[in-house]
Protein backbone atom coordinates (compact mmCIF):
# COMPACT_ATOMS: atom_id res chain seq x y z
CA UNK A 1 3.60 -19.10 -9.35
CA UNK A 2 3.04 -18.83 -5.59
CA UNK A 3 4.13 -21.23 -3.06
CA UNK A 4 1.23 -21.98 -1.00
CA UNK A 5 1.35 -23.33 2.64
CA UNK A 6 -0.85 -26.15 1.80
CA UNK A 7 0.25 -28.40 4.84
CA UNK A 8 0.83 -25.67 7.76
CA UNK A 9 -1.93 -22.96 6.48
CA UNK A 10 -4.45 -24.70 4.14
CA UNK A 11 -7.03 -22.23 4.39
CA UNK A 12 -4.48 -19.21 3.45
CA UNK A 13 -4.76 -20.03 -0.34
CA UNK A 14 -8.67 -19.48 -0.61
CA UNK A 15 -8.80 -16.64 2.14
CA UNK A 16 -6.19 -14.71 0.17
CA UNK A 17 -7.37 -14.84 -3.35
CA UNK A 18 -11.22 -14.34 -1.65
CA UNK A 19 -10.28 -10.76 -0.01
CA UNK A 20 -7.49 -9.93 -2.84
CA UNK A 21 -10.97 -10.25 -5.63
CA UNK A 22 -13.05 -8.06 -2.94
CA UNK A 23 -10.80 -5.26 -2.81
CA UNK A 24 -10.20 -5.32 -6.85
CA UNK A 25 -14.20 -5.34 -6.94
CA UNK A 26 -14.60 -2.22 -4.37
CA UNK A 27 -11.42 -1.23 -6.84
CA UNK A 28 -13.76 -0.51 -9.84
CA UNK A 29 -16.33 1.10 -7.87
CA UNK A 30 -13.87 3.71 -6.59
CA UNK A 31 -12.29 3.83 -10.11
CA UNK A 32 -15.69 5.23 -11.72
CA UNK A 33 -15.72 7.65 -9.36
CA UNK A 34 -12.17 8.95 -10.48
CA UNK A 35 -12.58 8.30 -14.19
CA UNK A 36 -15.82 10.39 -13.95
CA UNK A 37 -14.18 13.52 -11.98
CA UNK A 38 -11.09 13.18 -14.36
CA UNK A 39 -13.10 13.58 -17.51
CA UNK A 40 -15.17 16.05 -16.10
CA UNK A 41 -11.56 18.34 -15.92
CA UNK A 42 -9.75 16.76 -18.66
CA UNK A 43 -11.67 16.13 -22.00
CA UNK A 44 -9.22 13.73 -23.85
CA UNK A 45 -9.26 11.59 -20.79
CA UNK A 46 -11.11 8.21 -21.18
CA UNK A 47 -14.15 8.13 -19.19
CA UNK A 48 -13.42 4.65 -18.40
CA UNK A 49 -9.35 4.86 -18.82
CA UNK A 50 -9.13 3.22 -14.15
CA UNK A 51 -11.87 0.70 -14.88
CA UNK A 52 -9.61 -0.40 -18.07
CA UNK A 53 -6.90 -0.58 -16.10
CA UNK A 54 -8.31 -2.79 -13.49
CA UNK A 55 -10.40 -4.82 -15.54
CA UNK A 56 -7.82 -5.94 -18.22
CA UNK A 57 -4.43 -5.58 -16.60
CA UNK A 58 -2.13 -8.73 -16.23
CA UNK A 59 -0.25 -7.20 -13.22
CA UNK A 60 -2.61 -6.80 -10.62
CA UNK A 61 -0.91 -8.51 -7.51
CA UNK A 62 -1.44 -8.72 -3.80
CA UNK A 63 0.84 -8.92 -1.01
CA UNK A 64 0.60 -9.80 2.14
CA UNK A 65 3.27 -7.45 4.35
CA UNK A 66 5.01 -8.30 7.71
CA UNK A 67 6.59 -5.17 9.33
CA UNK A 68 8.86 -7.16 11.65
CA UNK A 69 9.75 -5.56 15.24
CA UNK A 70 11.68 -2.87 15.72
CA UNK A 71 14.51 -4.60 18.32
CA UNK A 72 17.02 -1.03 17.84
CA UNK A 73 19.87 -3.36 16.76
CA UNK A 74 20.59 -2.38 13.66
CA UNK A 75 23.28 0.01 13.32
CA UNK A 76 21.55 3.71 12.14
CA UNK A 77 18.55 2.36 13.24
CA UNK A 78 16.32 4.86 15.29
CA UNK A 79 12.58 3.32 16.16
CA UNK A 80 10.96 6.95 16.90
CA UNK A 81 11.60 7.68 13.24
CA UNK A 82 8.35 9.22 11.39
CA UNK A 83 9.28 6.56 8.53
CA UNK A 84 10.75 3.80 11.08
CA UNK A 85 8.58 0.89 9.92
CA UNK A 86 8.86 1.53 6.34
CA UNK A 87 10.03 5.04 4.49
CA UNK A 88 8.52 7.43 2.34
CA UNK A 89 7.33 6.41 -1.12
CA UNK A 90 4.73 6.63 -4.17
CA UNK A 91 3.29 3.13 -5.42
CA UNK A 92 3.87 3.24 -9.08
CA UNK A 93 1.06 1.67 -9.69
CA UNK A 94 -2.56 3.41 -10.60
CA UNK A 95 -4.49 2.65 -7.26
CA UNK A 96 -3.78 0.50 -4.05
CA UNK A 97 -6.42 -0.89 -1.68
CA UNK A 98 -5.25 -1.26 1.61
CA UNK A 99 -6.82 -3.24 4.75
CA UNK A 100 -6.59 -2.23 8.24
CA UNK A 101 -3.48 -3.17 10.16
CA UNK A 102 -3.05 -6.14 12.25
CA UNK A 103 -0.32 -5.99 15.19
CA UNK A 104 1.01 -9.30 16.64
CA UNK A 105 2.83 -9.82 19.65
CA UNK A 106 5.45 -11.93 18.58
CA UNK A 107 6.68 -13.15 22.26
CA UNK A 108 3.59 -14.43 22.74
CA UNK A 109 2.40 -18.72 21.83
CA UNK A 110 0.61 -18.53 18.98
CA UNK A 111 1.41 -14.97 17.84
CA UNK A 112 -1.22 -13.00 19.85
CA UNK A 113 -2.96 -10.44 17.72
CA UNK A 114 -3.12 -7.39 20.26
CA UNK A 115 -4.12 -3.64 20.17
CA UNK A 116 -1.83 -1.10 19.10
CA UNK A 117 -0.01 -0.01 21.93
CA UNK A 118 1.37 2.92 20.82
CA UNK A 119 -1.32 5.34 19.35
CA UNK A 120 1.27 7.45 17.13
CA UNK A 121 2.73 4.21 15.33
CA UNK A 122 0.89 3.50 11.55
CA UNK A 123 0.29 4.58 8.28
CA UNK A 124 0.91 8.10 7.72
CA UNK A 125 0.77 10.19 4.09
CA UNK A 126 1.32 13.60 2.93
CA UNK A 127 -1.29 15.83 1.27
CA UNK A 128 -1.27 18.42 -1.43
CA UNK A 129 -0.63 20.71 1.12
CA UNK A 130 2.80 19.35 2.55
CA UNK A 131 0.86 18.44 5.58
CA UNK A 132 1.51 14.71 7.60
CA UNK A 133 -1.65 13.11 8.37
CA UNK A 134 -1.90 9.96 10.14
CA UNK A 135 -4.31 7.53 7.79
CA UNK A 136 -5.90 5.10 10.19
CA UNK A 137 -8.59 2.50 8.96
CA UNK A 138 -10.57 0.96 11.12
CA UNK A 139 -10.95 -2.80 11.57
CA UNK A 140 -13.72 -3.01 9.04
CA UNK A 141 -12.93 -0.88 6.52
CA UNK A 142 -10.58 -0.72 3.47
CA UNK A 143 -8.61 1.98 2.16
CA UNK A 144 -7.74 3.08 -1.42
CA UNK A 145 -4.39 5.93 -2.44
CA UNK A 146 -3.23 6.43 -5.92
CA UNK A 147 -0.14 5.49 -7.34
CA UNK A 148 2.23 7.32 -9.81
CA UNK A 149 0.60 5.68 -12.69
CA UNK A 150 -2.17 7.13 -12.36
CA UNK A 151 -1.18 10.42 -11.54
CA UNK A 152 0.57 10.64 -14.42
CA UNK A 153 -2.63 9.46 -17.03
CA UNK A 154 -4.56 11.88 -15.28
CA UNK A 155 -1.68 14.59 -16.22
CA UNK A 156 -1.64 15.30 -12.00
CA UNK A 157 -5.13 15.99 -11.59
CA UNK A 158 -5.01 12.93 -9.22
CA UNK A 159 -2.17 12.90 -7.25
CA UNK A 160 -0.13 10.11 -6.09
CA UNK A 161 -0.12 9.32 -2.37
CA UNK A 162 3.56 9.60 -0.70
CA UNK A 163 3.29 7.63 2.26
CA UNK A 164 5.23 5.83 5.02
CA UNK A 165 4.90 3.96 8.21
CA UNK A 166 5.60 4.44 11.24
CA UNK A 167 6.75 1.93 14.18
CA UNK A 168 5.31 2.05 17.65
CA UNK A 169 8.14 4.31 19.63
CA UNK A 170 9.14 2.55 23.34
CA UNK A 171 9.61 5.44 25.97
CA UNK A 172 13.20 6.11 26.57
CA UNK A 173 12.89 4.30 30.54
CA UNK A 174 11.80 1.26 29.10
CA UNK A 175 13.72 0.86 25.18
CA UNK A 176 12.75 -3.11 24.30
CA UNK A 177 8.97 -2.64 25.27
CA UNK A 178 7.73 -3.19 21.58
CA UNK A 179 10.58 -5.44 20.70
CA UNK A 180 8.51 -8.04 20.02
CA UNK A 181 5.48 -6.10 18.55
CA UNK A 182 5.01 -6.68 14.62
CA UNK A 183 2.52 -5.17 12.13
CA UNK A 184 0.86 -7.14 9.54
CA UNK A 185 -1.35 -5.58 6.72
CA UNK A 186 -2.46 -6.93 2.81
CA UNK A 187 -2.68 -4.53 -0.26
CA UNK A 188 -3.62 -5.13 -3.51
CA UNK A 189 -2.09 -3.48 -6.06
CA UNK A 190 -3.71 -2.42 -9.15
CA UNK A 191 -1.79 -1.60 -12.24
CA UNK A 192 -1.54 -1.23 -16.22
CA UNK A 193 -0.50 -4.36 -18.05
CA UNK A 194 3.27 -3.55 -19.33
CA UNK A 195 2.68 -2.64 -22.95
CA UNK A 196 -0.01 0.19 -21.51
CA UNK A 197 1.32 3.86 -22.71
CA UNK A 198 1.42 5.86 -19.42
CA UNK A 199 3.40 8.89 -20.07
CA UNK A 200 3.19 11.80 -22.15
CA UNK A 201 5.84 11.03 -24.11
CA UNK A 202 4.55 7.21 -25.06
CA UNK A 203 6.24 5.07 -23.04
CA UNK A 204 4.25 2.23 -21.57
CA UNK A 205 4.30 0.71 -17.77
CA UNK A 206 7.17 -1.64 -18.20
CA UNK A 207 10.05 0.84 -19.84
CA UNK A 208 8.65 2.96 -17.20
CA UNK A 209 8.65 0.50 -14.42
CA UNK A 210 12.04 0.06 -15.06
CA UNK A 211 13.08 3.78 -14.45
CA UNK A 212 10.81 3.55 -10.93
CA UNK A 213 13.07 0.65 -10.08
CA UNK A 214 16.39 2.42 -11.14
CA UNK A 215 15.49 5.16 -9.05
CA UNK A 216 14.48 3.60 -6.02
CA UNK A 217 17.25 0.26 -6.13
């Protein structure tokens, strides 16, 4: 079970499980939107195979994710990387909804929540076409990709999103200017419940989870 702050951070507990159930409800709007394109392509596909998914999976989770500063200390470590924050990937998952980043100046009492202030540092993914494209959602908004999962029920006709994220990059005069500048962002991730077949082949999300994992770790 999770370990809530209850003493330092009462208010977490409710604030997190109140957005977490708001982006799972957007979720299944977007998810009837992609079960009804799917089908539309792919005949054998269940018109309501995403809203399943969602609805009755058992291994849904959300996350709340701390990019810490880059402080160029660690050996190999080179902060104007395109993946310097946190390298390429899929989620394995069937669809992720994302929030808008917040950065924190960690130097600051009381963690200051500040403005970017590097304009090339964020999310960035890669489209069909091989291209980079930085993915930047506004304050307000959410943000949904697709995960391997999904991809593969859909036999590729919805692609999974590869994705990194990149840190803010301090000009070469001044190296520790972000030193002290973190990101923070929450995602929920939506997934099949373990037995669920996935693949071609029959096997379900946790034999196949496992190969994710041995591939990555």
């Amino acid at each position: 079970p999770n370990v809530w702050p209850k003493d330092d951070l009462p208010e977490l507990e409710e604030a997190f499980k109140e957005l977490g159930q708001f982006i799972v409800e957007v979720g299944k709007q977007v998810a009837k939107c992609c079960d009804a394109f799917v089908h539309s392509k792919l005949s054998t596909f269940s018109p309501t195979h995403l809203q399943d998914v969602i609805r009755e999976s058992k291994t849904t989770k959300a996350r709340l994710l701390h990019y810490y500063p880059q402080t160029g200390s660690l050996e190999g470590e080179k902060r104007d990387d395109m993946d310097s924050w946190c390298g390429w990937h899929l989620d394995h998952g069937s669809l992720t909804g994302l929030t808008s980043a917040m950065f924190i100046e960690e130097s600051e009492p009381g963690l200051k929540e500040v403005k970017c202030p590097d304009a090339e540092a964020g999310l960035y993914i890669r489209n069909r076409g091989q291209d980079v494209v930085k993915a930047s959602i506004p304050r307000d908004h959410i943000a949904f990709q697709t995960g391997e999962a999904l991809q593969l029920a859909t036999r590729g006709l919805l692609a999974a999103t590869p994705h990194c994220v990149r840190g803010a990059t301090a000009p070469e005069e001044d190296p520790t200017r972000y030193a002290t500048l973190a990101r923070n962002t929450f995602a929920v991730f939506m997934q099949p419940s373990l037995e669920t077949v996935v693949t071609e082949d029959g096997r379900n999300f946790g034999e196949w989870t496992k190969e994710v994992l041995d591939r990555y770790y």
